[in-house]
Protein backbone atom coordinates (compact mmCIF):
# COMPACT_ATOMS: atom_id res chain seq x y z
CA UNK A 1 236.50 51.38 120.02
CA UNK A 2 237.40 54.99 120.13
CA UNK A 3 237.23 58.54 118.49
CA UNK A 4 240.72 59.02 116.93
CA UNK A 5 239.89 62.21 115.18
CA UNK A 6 237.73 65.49 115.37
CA UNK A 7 238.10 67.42 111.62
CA UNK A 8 236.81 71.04 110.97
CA UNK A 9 236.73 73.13 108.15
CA UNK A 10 234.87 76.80 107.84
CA UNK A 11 233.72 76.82 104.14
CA UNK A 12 231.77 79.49 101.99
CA UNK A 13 228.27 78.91 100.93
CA UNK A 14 228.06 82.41 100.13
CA UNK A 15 224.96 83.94 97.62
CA UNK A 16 223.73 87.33 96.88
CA UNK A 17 219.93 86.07 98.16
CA UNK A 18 218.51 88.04 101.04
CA UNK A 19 216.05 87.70 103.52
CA UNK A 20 214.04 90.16 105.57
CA UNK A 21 217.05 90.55 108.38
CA UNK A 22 220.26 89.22 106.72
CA UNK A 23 221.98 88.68 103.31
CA UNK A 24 224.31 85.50 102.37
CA UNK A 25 226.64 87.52 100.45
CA UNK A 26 229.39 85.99 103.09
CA UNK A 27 227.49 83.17 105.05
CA UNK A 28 229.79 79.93 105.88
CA UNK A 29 229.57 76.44 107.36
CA UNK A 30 231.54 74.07 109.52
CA UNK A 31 232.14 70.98 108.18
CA UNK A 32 233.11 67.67 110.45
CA UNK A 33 234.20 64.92 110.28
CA UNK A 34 234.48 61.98 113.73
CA UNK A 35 237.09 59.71 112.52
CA UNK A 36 236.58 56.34 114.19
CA UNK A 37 238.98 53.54 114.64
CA UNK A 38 235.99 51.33 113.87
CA UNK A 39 236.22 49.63 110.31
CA UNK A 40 233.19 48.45 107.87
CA UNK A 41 233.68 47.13 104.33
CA UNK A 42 237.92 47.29 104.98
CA UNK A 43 237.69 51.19 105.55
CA UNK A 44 237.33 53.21 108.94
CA UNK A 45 233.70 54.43 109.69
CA UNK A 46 233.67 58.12 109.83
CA UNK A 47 231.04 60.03 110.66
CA UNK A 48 230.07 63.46 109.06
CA UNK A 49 228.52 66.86 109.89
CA UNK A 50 227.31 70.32 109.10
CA UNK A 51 225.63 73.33 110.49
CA UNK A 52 222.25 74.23 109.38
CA UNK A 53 222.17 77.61 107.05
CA UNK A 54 221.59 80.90 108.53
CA UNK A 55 224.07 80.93 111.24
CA UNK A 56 227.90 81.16 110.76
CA UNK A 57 230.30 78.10 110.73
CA UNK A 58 231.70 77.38 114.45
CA UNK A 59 235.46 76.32 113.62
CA UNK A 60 236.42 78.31 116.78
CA UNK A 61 234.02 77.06 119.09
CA UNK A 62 234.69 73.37 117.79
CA UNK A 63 238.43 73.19 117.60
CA UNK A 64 238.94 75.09 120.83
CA UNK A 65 236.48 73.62 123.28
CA UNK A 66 234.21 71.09 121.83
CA UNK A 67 236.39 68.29 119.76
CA UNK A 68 239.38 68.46 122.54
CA UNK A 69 236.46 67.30 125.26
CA UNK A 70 236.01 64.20 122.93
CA UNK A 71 239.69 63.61 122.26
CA UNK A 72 240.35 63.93 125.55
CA UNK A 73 237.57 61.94 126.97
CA UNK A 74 238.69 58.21 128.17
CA UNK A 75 237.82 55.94 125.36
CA UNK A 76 235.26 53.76 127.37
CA UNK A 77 233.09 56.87 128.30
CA UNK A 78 232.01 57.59 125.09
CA UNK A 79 230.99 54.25 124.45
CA UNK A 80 227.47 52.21 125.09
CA UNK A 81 227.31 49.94 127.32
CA UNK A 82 227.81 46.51 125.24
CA UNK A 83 230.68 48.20 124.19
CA UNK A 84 230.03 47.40 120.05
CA UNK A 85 229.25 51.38 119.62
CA UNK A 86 229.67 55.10 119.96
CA UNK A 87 227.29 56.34 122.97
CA UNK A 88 225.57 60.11 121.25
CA UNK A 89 224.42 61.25 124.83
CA UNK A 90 227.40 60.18 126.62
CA UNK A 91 229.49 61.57 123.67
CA UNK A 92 227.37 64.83 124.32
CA UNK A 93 227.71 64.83 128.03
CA UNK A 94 231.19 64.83 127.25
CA UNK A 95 231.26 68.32 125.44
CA UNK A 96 229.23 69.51 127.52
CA UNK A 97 231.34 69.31 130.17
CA UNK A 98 231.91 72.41 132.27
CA UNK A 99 229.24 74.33 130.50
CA UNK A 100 227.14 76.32 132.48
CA UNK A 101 223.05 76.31 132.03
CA UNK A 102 222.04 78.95 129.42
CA UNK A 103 224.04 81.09 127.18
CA UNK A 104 222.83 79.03 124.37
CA UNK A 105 223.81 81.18 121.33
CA UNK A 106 226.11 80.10 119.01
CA UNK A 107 227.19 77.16 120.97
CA UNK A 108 224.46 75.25 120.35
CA UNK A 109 225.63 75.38 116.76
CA UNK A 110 228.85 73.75 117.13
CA UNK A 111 227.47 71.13 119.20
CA UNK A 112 224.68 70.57 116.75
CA UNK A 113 227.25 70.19 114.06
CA UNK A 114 229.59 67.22 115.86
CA UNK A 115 226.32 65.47 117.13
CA UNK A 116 225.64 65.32 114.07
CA UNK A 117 228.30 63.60 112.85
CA UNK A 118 228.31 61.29 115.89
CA UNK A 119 224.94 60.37 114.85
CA UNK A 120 226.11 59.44 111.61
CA UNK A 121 229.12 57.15 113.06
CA UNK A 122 226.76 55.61 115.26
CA UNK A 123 224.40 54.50 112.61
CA UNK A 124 227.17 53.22 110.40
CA UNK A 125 228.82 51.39 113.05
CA UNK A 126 225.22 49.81 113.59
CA UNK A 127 225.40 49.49 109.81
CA UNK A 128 221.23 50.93 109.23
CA UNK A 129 220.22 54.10 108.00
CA UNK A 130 219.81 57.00 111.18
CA UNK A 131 215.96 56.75 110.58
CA UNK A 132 215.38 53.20 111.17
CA UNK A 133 218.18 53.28 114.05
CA UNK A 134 216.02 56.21 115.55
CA UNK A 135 212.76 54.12 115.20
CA UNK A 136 213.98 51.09 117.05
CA UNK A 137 215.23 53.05 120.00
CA UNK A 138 211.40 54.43 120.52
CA UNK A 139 209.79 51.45 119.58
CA UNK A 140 208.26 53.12 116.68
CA UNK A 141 207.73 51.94 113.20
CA UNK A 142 209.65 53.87 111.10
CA UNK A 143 208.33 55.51 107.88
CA UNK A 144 210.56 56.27 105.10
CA UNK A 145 208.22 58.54 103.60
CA UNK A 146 208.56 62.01 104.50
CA UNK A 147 206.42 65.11 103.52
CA UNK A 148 208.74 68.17 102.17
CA UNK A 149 208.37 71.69 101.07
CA UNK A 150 210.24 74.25 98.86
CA UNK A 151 211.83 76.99 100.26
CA UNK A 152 213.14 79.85 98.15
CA UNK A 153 211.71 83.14 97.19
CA UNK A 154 214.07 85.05 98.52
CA UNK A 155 214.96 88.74 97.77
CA UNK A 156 217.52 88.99 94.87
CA UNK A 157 219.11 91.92 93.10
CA UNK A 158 216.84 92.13 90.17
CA UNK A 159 214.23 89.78 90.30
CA UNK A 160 210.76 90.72 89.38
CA UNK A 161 207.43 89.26 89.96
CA UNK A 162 207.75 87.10 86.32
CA UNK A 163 211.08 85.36 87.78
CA UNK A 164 209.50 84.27 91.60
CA UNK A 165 206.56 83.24 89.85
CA UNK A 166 209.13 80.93 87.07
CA UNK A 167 211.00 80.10 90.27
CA UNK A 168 208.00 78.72 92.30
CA UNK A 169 206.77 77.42 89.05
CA UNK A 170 209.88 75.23 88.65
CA UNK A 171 208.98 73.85 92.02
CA UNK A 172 205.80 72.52 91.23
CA UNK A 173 208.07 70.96 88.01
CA UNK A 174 210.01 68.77 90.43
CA UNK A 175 207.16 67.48 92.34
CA UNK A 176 206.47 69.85 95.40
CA UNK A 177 203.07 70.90 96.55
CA UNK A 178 203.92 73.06 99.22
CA UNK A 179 206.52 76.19 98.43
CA UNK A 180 207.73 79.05 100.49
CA UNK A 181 208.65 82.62 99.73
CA UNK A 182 210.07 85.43 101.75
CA UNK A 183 207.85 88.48 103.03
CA UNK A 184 208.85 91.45 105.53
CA UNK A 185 212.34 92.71 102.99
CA UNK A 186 209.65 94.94 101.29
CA UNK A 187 206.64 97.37 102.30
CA UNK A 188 203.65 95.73 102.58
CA UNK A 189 202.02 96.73 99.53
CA UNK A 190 204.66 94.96 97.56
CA UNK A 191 205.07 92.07 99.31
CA UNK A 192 201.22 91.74 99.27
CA UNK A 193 201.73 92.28 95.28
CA UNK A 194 204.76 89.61 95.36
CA UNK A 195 202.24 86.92 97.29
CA UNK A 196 198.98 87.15 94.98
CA UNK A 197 201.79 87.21 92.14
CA UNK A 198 202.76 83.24 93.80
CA UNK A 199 198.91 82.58 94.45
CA UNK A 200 198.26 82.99 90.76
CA UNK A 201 200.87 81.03 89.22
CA UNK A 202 200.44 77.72 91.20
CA UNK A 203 196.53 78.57 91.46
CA UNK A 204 195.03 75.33 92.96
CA UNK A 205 198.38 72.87 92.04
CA UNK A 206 199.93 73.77 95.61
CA UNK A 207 200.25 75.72 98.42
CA UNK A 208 201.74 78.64 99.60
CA UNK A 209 203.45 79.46 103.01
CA UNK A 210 205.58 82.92 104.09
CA UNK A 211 208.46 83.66 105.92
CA UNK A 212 209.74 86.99 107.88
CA UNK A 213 212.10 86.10 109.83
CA UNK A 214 211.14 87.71 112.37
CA UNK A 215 211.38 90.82 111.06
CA UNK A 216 208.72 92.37 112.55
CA UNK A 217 207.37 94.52 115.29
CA UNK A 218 203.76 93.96 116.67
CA UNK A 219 202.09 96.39 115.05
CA UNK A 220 203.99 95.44 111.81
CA UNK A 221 203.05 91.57 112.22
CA UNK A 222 199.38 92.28 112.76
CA UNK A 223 199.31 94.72 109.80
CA UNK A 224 200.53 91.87 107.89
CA UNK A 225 197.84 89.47 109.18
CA UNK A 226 195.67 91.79 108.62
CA UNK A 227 196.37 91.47 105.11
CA UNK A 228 196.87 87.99 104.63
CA UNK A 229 194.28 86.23 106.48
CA UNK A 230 191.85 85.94 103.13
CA UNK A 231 194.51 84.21 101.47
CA UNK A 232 194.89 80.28 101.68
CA UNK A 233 198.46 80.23 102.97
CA UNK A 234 200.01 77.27 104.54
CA UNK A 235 201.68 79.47 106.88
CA UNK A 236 202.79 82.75 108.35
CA UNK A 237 206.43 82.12 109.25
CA UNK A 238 208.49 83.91 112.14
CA UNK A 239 206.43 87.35 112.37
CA UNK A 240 208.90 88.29 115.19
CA UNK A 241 211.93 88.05 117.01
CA UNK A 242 212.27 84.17 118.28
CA UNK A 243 211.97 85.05 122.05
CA UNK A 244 209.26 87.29 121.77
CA UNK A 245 206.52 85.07 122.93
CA UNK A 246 204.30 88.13 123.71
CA UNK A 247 204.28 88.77 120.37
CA UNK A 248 203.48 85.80 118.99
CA UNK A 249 200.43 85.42 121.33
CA UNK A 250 199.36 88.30 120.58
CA UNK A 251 199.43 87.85 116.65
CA UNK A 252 197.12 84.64 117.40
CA UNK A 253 194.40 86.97 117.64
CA UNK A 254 194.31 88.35 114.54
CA UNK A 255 195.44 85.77 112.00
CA UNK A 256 193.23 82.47 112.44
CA UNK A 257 195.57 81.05 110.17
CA UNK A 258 198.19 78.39 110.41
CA UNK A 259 201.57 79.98 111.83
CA UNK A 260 205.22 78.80 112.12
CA UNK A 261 207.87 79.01 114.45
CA UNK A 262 211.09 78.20 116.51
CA UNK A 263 214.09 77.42 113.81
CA UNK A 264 215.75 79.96 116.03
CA UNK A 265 215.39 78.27 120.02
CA UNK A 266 218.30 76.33 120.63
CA UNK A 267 217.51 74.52 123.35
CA UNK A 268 214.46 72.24 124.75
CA UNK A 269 214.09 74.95 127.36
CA UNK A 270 213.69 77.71 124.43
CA UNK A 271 210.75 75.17 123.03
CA UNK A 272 209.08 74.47 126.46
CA UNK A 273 209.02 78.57 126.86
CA UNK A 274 207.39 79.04 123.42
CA UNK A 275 204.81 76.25 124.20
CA UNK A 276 204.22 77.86 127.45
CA UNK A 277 203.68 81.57 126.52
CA UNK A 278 203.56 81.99 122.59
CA UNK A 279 200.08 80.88 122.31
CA UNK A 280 201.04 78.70 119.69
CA UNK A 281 198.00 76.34 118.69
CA UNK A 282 198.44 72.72 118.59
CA UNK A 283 195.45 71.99 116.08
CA UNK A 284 197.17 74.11 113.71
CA UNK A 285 200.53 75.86 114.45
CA UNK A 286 203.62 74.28 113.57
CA UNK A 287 207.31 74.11 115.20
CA UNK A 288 210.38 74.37 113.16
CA UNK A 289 212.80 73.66 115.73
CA UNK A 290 216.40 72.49 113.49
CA UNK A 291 218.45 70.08 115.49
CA UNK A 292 221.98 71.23 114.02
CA UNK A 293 221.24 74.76 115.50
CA UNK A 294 220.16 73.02 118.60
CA UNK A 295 222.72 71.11 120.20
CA UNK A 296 222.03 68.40 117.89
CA UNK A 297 219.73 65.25 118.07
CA UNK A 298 220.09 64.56 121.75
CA UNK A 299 218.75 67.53 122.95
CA UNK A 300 216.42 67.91 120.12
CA UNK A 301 214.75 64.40 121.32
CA UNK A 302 214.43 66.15 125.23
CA UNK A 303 212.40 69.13 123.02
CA UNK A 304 210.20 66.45 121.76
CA UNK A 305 209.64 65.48 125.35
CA UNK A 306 208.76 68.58 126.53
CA UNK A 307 206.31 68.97 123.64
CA UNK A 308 204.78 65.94 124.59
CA UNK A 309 204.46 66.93 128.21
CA UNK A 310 202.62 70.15 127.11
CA UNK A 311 200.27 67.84 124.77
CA UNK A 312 201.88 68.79 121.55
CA UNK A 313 202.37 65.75 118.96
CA UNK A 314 205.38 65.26 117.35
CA UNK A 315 203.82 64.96 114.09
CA UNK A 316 203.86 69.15 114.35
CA UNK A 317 207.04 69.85 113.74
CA UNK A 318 208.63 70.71 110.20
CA UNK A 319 212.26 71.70 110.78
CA UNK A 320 213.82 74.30 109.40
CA UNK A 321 217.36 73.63 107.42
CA UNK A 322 216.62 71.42 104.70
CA UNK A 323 218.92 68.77 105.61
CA UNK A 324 219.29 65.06 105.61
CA UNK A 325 219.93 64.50 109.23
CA UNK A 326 216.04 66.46 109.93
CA UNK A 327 214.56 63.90 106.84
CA UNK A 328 216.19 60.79 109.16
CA UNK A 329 214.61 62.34 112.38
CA UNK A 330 211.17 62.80 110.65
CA UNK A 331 211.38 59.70 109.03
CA UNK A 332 212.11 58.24 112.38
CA UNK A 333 210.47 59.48 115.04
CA UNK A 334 206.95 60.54 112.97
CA UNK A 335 207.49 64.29 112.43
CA UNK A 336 204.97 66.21 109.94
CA UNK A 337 208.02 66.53 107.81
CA UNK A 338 210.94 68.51 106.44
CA UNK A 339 211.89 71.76 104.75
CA UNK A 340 214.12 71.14 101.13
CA UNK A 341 216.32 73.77 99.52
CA UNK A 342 216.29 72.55 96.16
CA UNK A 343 218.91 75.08 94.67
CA UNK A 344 220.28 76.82 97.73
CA UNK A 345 223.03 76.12 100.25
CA UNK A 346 224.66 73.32 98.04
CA UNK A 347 226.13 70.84 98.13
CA UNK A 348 224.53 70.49 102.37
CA UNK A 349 220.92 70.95 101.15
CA UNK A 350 218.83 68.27 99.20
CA UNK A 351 218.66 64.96 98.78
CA UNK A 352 220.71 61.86 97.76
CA UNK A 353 221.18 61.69 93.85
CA UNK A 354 218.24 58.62 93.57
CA UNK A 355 215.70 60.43 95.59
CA UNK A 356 213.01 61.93 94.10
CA UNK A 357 210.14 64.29 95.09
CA UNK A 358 205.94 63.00 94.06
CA UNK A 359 203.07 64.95 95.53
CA UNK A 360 205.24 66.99 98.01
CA UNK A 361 206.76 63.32 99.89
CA UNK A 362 210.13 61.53 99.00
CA UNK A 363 211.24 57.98 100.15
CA UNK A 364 214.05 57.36 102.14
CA UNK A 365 216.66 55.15 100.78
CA UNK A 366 218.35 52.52 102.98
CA UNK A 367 221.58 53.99 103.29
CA UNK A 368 223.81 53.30 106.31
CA UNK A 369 224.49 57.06 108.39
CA UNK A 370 222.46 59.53 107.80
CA UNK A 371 222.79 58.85 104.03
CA UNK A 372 225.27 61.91 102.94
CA UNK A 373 227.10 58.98 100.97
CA UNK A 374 224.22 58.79 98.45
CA UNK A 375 224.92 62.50 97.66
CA UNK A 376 227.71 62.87 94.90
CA UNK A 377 228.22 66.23 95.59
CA UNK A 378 228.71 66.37 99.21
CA UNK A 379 230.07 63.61 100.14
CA UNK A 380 232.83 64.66 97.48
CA UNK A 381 233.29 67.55 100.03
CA UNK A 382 233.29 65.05 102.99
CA UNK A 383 235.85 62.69 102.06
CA UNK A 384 238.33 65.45 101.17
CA UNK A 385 237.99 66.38 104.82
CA UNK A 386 238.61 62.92 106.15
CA UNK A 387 241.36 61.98 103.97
C-alpha cells in the first residue's frame, strides 16, 4: 500500500464580492488529489482536497516541499500499523519534516489542503464516510445531523438594502435559520442601516450574526458594540485582527453579546493563545477555527485538545469555510456545527446534490471519503485532476 501520486492544480474562484479587508475579484484554490495504489469497486482509491476560501491556492508550497516529502517517504512509514491503511499523522509527520516551530502562515494552508485529501483516502480505503471513521477513533457516537448557517451578505458593486434583504430572504427559502452578513466595509451609520434592514426582513423566522473581519481598531470595535448590543444578533464576528487578543478582551466588556472568532489561527498553539488571553467566554463565545487553513485535521484534533484542557467543549466551535470535510468533523467529533456558502465559492462550497437544509440542520449521507463524490459539480472538477 502506497501513495503513487501527489496532483495540484491553482484554479480561479474569482467574484466581484468584497469584504471589509479584501475583494475576490482574483482569489484561487489548490486543488489535490493523493492517488493511491489501493483499489475499491475495480478503480484506485484517490483521495481529494481543497483549501478553504479566503486565502490563496498553495501550488508552490505543495509541489515544491510538501507532496515530494510524501513521494519520497518509504512506503511503510506512511502506513498504520496493521498495514490495511494510509496513517494521516504519520503521513503529516512526514511533511512536516524539517519544519521548524512557528512561521505558520501560509503553510498551514498547503498542509491543510493534502491532509485533507489524505483524510479522504483514508476513509475510502476504510470504505465509511470521514464522520463515522472520526467517531469510532474517539469512541464517540457519531451524529449525522449537523447545525449550519448562511453566510453571504457581502459588499457588491451595486447592491442596495432591497437586494441583501431578497438575498437573506432566499436563505430562509432553503431552510436556514441562522444567516450572516458582512459589517466594517461601510461607516457605521450604514452598516447599522444595512443590519436593521436584515433584522426586518427575517423578523422572528431566524437569526442574524455579523462579520468584520477583523477590520477593526479598538476604538472602532467598541463603537460598533456600542451600537449593536440592543439587537438580537447571533454574533459579532472577528472585530479585530486574529492575534490581537488584547483587543478582543477588551471588546468583552462592552458587548455582552455572543462573539466569534479564530478562522484565521493556524495552529493549536494560535487557539490555546486565544483561549488564554482573548477573554473569549465559554458560556457563550464561539471558535471558528477551519481545519484546511490549519494544517488540516490532525492538528485541528490537538486544538480540540487544548480547548478541552482550558475547559472549553467542543460543541463551541462552528468553523469557518463552508466545506464538507468541517460537516464530517462536526458530524464526528460533536461540534456546534458548520458554516454553508450556499452560492459562493462553487463548486468547493455546499453540500452533496441529495442533501437538504430543515430548520437550520442537514443529515449526513453515508458516503465513503469525505463525501465530495455525492457532489456533481465538484467531483466533476476532481476526477479531471486524477485522470
Amino acid at each position: 500500500m502506497r501513495i503513487v501520486d501527489v496532483r495540484e492544480i491553482t484554479q480561479p474562484i474569482a467574484s466581484p464580492i468584497r469584504n471589509a479587508y479584501i475583494d475576490f475579484s482574483k482569489m484561487t484554490t489548490s486543488l489535490v488529489a493523493i492517488v493511491t495504489d489501493v483499489v475499491r469497486d475495480g478503480s484506485r482509491v484517490v483521495g481529494y482536497g481543497f483549501n478553504s476560501n479566503g486565502r490563496y491556492g498553495q501550488g508552490g508550497l505543495i509541489r515544491e516541499r510538501f507532496a515530494p516529502r510524501l513521494l519520497e517517504a518509504e512506503a511503510k512509514s506512511l502506513i498504520n500499523d496493521a498495514g490495511d491503511n494510509l496513517d494521516p499523522d504519520r503521513c503529516w509527520a512526514a511533511m512536516m519534516k524539517n519544519e521548524k516551530p512557528g512561521g505558520h502562515g501560509e503553510r498551514s494552508v498547503a498542509v491543510g489542503t493534502l491532509d485533507m485529501a489524505i483524510w479522504d483516502a483514508t476513509a475510502k480505503i476504510a470504505g465509511k464516510p470521514l464522520f463515522r471513521l472520526l467517531a469510532e477513533r474517539h469512541g464517540r457516537e457519531a451524529d449525522p445531523k449537523v447545525f449550519v448557517y448562511a453566510a453571504g451578505g457581502y459588499y457588491y458593486p451595486g447592491k442596495d438594502d432591497a437586494q441583501l434583504r431578497a438575498e437573506m430572504r432566499s436563505y430562509l427559502d432553503r431552510g436556514y435559520r441562522v444567516v450572516k452578513m458582512k459589517i466594517g466595509g461601510a461607516p457605521l451609520a450604514e452598516d447599522r442601516r444595512r443590519i436593521e434592514a436584515v433584522l426586518a426582513e427575517i423578523g422572528g423566522d431566524a437569526q442574524l450574526a455579523v462579520d468584520a473581519n477583523g477590520r477593526f481598531d479598538l476604538e472602532t470595535a467598541v463603537a460598533y458594540a456600542k451600537a449593536m448590543r440592543d439587537y438580537p444578533l447571533f454574533w459579532y464576528e472577528e472585530a479585530g485582527d486574529p492575534l490581537d487578543y488584547a483587543l478582543q478582551a477588551a471588546l468583552a466588556e462592552f458587548y455582552p453579546g455572543p462573539m466569534a472568532t479564530g478562522e484565521n489561527l493556524f495552529s493549536h498553539q494560535d487557539a490555546r493563545n486565544l483561549l488564554r488571553y482573548g477573554g473569549m467566554r465559554p458560556d457563550r463565545d464561539w471558535l471558528q477555527f477551519d481545519c484546511a487553513l490549519s494544517y488540516g485535521l490532525c492538528e485541528y484534533q490537538r486544538t480540540l485538545a487544548a480547548l478541552k484542557v482550558a475547559g472549553w467543549g467542543w460543541d463551541r466551535c462552528i468553523p469557518h469555510g463552508g466545506h464538507q470535510m468541517s460537516l464530517n468533523i462536526a458530524a464526528g467529533l460533536g461540534l456546534g456545527g458548520n458554516e454553508s456558502y450556499p452560492d459562493l465559492f462553487q463548486p468547493y462550497g455546499g453540500f452533496p446534490d441529495s442533501v437538504r437544509v430543515e430548520n437550520s440542520f442537514i443529515t449526513m449521507p453515508d458516503l465513503p471519503g469525505i463525501g465530495f463524490e455525492g457532489k456533481s459539480d465538484l467531483i466533476k472538477v476532481m476526477r479531471e485532476l486524477a485522470e
